[in-house]
N, C-alpha and C. Protein backbone atom coordinates (compact mmCIF):
# COMPACT_ATOMS: atom_id res chain seq x y z
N UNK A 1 81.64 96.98 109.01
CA UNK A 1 82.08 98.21 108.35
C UNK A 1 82.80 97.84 107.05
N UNK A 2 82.21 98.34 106.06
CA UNK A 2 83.32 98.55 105.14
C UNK A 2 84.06 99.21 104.38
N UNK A 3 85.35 98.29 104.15
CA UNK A 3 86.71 98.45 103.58
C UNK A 3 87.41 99.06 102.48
N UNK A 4 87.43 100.18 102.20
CA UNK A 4 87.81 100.87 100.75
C UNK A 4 89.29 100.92 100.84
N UNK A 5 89.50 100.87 99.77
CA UNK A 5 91.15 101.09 99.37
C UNK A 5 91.18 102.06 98.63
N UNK A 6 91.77 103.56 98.88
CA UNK A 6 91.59 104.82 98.00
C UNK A 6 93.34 104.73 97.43
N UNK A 7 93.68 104.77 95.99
CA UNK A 7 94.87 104.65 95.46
C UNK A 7 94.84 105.51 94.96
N UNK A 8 95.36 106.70 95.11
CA UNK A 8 95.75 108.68 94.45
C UNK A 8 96.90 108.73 94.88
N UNK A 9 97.26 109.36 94.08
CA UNK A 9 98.51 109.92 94.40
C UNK A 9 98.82 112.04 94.26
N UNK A 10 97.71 112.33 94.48
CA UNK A 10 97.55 113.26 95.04
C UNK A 10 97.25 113.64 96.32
N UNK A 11 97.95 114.08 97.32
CA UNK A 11 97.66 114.27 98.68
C UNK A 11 96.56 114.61 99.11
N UNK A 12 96.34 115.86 98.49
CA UNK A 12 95.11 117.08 98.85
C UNK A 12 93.83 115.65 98.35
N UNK A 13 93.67 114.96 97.66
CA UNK A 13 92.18 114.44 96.78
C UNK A 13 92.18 113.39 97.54
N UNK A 14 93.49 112.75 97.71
CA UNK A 14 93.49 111.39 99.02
C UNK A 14 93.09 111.43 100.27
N UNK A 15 93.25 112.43 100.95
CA UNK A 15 92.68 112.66 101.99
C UNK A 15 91.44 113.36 101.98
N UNK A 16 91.11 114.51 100.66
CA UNK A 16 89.60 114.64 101.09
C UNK A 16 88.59 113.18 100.96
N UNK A 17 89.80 112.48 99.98
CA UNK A 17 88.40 111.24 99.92
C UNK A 17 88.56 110.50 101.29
N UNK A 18 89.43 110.53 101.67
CA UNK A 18 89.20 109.37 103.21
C UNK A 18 88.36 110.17 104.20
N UNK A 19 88.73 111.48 104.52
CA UNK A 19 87.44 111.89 105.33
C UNK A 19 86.28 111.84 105.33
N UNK A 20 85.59 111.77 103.60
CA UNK A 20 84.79 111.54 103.38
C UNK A 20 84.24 110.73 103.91
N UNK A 21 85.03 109.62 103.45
CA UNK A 21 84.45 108.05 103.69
C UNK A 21 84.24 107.61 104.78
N UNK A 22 85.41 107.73 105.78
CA UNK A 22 85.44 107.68 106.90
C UNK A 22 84.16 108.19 107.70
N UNK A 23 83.76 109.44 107.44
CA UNK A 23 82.62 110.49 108.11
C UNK A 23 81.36 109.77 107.62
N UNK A 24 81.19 108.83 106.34
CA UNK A 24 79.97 107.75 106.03
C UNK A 24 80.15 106.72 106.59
N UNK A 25 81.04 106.33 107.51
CA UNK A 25 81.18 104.96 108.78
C UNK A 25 82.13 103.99 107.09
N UNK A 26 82.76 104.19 106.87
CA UNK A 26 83.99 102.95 105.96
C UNK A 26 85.37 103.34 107.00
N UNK A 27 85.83 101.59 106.82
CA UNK A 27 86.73 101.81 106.94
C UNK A 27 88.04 102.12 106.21
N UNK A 28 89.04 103.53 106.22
CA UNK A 28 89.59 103.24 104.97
C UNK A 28 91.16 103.13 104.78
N UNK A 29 91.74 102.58 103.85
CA UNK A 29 93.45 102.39 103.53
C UNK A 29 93.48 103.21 102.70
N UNK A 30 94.57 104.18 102.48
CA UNK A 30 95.11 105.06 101.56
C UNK A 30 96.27 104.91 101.17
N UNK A 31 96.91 104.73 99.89
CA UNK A 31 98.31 104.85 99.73
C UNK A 31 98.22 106.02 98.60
N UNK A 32 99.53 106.11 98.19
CA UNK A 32 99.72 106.90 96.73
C UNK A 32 100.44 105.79 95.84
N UNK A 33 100.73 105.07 96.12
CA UNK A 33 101.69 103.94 95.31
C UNK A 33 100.94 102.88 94.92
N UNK A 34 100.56 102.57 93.69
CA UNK A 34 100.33 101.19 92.86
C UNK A 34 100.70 99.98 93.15
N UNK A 35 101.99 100.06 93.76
CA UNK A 35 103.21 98.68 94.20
C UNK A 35 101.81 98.32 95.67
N UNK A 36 101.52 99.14 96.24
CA UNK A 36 101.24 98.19 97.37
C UNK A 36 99.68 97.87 97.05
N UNK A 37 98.74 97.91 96.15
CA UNK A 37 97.49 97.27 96.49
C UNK A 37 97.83 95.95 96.85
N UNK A 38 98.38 95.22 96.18
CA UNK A 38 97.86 93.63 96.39
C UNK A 38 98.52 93.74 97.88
N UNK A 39 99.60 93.87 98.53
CA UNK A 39 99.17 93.73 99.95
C UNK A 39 98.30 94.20 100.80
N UNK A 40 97.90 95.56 100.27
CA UNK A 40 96.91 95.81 101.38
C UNK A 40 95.66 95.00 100.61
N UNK A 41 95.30 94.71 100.03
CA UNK A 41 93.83 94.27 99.70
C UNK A 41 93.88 92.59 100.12
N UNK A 42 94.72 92.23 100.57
CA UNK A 42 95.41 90.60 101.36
C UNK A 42 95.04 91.27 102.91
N UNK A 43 95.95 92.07 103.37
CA UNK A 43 96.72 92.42 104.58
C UNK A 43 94.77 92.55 105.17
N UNK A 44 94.10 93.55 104.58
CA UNK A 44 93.31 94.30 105.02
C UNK A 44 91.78 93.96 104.72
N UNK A 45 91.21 92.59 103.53
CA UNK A 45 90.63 92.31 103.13
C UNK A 45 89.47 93.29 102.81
N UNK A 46 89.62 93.90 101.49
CA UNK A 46 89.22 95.03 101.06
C UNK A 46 87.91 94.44 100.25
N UNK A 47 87.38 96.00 100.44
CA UNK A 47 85.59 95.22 99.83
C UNK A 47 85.72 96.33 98.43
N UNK A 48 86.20 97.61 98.44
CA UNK A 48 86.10 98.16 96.79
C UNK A 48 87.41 99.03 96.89
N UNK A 49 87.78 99.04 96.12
CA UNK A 49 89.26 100.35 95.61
C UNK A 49 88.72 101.39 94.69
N UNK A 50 89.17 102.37 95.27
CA UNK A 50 89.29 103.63 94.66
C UNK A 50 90.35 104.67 93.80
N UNK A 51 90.11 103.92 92.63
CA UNK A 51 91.81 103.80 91.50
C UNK A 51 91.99 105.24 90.96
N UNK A 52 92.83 105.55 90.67
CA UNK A 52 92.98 106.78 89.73
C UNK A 52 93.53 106.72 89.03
N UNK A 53 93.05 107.15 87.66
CA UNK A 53 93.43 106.36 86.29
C UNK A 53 94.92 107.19 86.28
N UNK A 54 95.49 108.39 86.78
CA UNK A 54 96.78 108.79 86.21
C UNK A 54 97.58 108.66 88.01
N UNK A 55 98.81 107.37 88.01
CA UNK A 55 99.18 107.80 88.97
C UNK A 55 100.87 107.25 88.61
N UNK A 56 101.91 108.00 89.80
CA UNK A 56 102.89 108.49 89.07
C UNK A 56 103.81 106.88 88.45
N UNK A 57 104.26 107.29 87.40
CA UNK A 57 104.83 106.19 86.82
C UNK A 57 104.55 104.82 86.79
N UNK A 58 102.93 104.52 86.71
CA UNK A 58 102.25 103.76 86.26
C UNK A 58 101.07 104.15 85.77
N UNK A 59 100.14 102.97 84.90
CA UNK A 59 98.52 104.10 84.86
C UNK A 59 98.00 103.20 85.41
N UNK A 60 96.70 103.66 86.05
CA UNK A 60 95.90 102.99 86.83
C UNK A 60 95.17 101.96 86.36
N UNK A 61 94.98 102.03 84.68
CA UNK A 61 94.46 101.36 83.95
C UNK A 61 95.51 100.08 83.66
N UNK A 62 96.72 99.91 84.05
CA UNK A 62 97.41 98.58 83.93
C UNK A 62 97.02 97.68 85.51
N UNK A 63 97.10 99.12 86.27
CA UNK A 63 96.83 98.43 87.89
C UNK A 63 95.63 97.80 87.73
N UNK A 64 94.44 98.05 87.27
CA UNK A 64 92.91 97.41 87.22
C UNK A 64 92.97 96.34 86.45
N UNK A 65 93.77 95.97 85.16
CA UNK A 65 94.13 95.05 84.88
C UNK A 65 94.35 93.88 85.28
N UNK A 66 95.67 94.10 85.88
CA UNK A 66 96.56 93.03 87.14
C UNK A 66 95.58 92.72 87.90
N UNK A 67 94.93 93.76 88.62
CA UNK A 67 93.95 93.20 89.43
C UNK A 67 92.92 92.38 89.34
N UNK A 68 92.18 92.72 88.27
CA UNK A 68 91.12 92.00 87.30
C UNK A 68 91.72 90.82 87.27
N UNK A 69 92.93 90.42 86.86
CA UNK A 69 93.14 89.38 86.10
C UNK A 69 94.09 88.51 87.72
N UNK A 70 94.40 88.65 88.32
CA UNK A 70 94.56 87.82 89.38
C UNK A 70 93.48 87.43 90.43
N UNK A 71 93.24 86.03 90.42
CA UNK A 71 92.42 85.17 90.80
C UNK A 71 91.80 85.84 92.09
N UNK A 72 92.90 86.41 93.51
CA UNK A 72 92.44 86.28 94.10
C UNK A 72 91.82 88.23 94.84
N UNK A 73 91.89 88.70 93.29
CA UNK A 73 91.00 89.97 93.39
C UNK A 73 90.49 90.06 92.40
N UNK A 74 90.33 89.56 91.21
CA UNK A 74 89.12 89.64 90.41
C UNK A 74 87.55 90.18 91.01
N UNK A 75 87.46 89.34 92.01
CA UNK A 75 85.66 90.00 92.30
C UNK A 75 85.64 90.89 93.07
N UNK A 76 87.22 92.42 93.70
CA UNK A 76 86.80 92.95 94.26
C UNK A 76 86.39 94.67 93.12
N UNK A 77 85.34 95.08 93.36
CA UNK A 77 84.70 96.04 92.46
C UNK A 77 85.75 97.43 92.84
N UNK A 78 86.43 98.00 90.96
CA UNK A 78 87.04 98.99 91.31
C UNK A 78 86.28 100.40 90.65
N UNK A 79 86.52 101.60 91.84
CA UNK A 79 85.89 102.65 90.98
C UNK A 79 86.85 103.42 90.43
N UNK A 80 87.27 103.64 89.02
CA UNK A 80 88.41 104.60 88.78
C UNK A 80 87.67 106.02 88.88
N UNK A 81 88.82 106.72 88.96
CA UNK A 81 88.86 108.28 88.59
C UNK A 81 90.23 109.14 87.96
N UNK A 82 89.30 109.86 87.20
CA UNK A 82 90.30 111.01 86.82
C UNK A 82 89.30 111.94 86.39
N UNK A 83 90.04 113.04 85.74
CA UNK A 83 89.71 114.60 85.63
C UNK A 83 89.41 114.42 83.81
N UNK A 84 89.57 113.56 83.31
CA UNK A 84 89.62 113.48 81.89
C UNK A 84 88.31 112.16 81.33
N UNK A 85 87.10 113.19 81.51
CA UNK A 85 85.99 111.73 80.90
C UNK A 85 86.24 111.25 79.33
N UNK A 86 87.14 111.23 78.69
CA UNK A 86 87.23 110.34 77.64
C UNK A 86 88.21 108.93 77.92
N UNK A 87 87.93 109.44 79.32
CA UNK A 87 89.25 107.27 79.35
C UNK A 87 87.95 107.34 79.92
N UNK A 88 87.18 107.65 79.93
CA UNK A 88 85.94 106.84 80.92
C UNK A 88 86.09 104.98 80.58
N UNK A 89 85.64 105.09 79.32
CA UNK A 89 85.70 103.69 78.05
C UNK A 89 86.85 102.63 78.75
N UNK A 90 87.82 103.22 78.07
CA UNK A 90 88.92 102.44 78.88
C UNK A 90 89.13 101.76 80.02
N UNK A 91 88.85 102.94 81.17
CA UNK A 91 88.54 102.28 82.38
C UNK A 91 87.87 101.21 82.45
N UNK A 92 86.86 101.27 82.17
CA UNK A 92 85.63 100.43 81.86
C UNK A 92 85.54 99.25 81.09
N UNK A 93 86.68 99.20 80.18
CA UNK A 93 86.96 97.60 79.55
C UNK A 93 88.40 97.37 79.88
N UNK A 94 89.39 97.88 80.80
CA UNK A 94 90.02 97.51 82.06
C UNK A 94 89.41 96.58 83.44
N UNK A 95 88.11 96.79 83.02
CA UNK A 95 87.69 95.90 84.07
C UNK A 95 87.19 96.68 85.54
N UNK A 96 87.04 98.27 85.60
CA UNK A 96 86.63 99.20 86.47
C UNK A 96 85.22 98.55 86.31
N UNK A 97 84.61 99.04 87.16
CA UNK A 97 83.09 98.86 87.78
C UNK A 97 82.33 99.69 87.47
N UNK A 98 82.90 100.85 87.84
CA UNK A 98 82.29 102.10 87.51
C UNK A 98 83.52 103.28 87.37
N UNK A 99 82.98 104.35 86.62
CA UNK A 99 84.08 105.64 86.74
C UNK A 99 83.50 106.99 86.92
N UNK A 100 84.63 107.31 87.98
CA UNK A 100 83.81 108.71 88.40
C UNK A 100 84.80 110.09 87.72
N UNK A 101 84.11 110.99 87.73
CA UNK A 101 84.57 112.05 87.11
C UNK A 101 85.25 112.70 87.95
N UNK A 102 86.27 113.82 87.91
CA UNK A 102 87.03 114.59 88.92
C UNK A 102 86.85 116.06 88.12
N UNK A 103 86.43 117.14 88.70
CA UNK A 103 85.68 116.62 90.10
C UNK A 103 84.78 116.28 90.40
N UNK A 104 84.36 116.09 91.56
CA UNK A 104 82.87 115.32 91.85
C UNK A 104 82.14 115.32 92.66
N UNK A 105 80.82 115.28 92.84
CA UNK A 105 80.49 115.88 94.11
C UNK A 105 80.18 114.44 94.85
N UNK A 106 80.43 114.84 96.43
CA UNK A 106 80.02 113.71 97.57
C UNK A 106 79.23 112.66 97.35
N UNK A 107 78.33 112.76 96.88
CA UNK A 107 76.68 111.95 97.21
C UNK A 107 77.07 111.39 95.76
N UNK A 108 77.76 111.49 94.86
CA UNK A 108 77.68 110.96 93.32
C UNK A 108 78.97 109.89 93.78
N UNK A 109 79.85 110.57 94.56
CA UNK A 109 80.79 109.49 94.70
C UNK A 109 80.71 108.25 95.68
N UNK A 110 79.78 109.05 96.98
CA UNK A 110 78.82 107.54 97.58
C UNK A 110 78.35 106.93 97.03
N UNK A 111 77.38 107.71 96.19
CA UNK A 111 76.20 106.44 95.52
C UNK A 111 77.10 104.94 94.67
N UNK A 112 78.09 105.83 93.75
CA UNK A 112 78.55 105.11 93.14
C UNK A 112 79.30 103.72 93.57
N UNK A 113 79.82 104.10 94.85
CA UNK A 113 80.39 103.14 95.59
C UNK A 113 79.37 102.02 96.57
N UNK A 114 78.38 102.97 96.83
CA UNK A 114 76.91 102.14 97.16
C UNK A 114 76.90 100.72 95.87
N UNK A 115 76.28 101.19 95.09
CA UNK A 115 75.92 101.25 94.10
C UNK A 115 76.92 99.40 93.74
N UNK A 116 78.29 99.90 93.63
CA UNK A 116 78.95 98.50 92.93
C UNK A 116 79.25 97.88 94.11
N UNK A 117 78.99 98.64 95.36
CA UNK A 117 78.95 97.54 96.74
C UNK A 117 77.90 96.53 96.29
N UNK A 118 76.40 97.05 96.21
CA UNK A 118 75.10 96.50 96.07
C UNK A 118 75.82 95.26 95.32
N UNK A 119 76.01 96.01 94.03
CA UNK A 119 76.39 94.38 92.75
C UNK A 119 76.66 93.68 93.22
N UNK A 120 77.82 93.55 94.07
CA UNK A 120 79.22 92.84 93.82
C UNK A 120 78.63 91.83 95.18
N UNK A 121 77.81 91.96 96.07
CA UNK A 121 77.15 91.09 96.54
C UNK A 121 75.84 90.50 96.11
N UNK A 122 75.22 91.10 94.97
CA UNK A 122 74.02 90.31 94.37
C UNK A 122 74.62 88.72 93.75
């Protein structure tokens, strides 16, 4: 089964995405806080994160960074989101995988996660 890490910090969007996921057989970690990926993606050995580019008093785009750039999560594939497609770019030379739009429908946000699963093991 695999492992998503959904990082929102919106309640209501955090949990529709874990049911989601959950209801497509993943297993999933949710926080709202930035401070804890790197333990859970250690603790829990995570296969993709699910970032959101605005979360509170950090941006998600420094978190994908850090991440990117430490050795021992560099190769895990992140999908950002937000409600605003002009950081799409940004995201995206942050070192995101892919970026999804908010809102969004189900099957666009599977595929996508399909999708940089596929890569990230080619």
């Amino acid at each position: 089964m695999r492992k998503v890490l959904v990082i929102e910090d919106d309640r209501v969007i955090r949990e529709m995405l874990r049911l989601i996921l959950e209801f497509n057989k993943y297993k999933v970690f949710v926080s709202e806080k930035a401070k804890d990926v790197l333990n859970i993606v250690h603790q829990k050995k995570i296969d993709v994160i699910l970032l959101d580019h605005f979360l509170f008093g950090i941006s998600g785009i420094e978190v994908c960074k850090e991440l990117k750039g430490n050795e021992s999560t560099s190769r895990i594939p992140i999908l950002m989101m937000s409600a605003l497609p002009e950081v799409e770019e940004n995201c995206l030379q942050a070192g995101a995988s892919a970026f999804l739009e908010k809102p969004f429908e189900k099957n666009i946000l599977l595929s996508k996660i399909e999708k940089i699963l596929n890569s990230a093991l080619a």
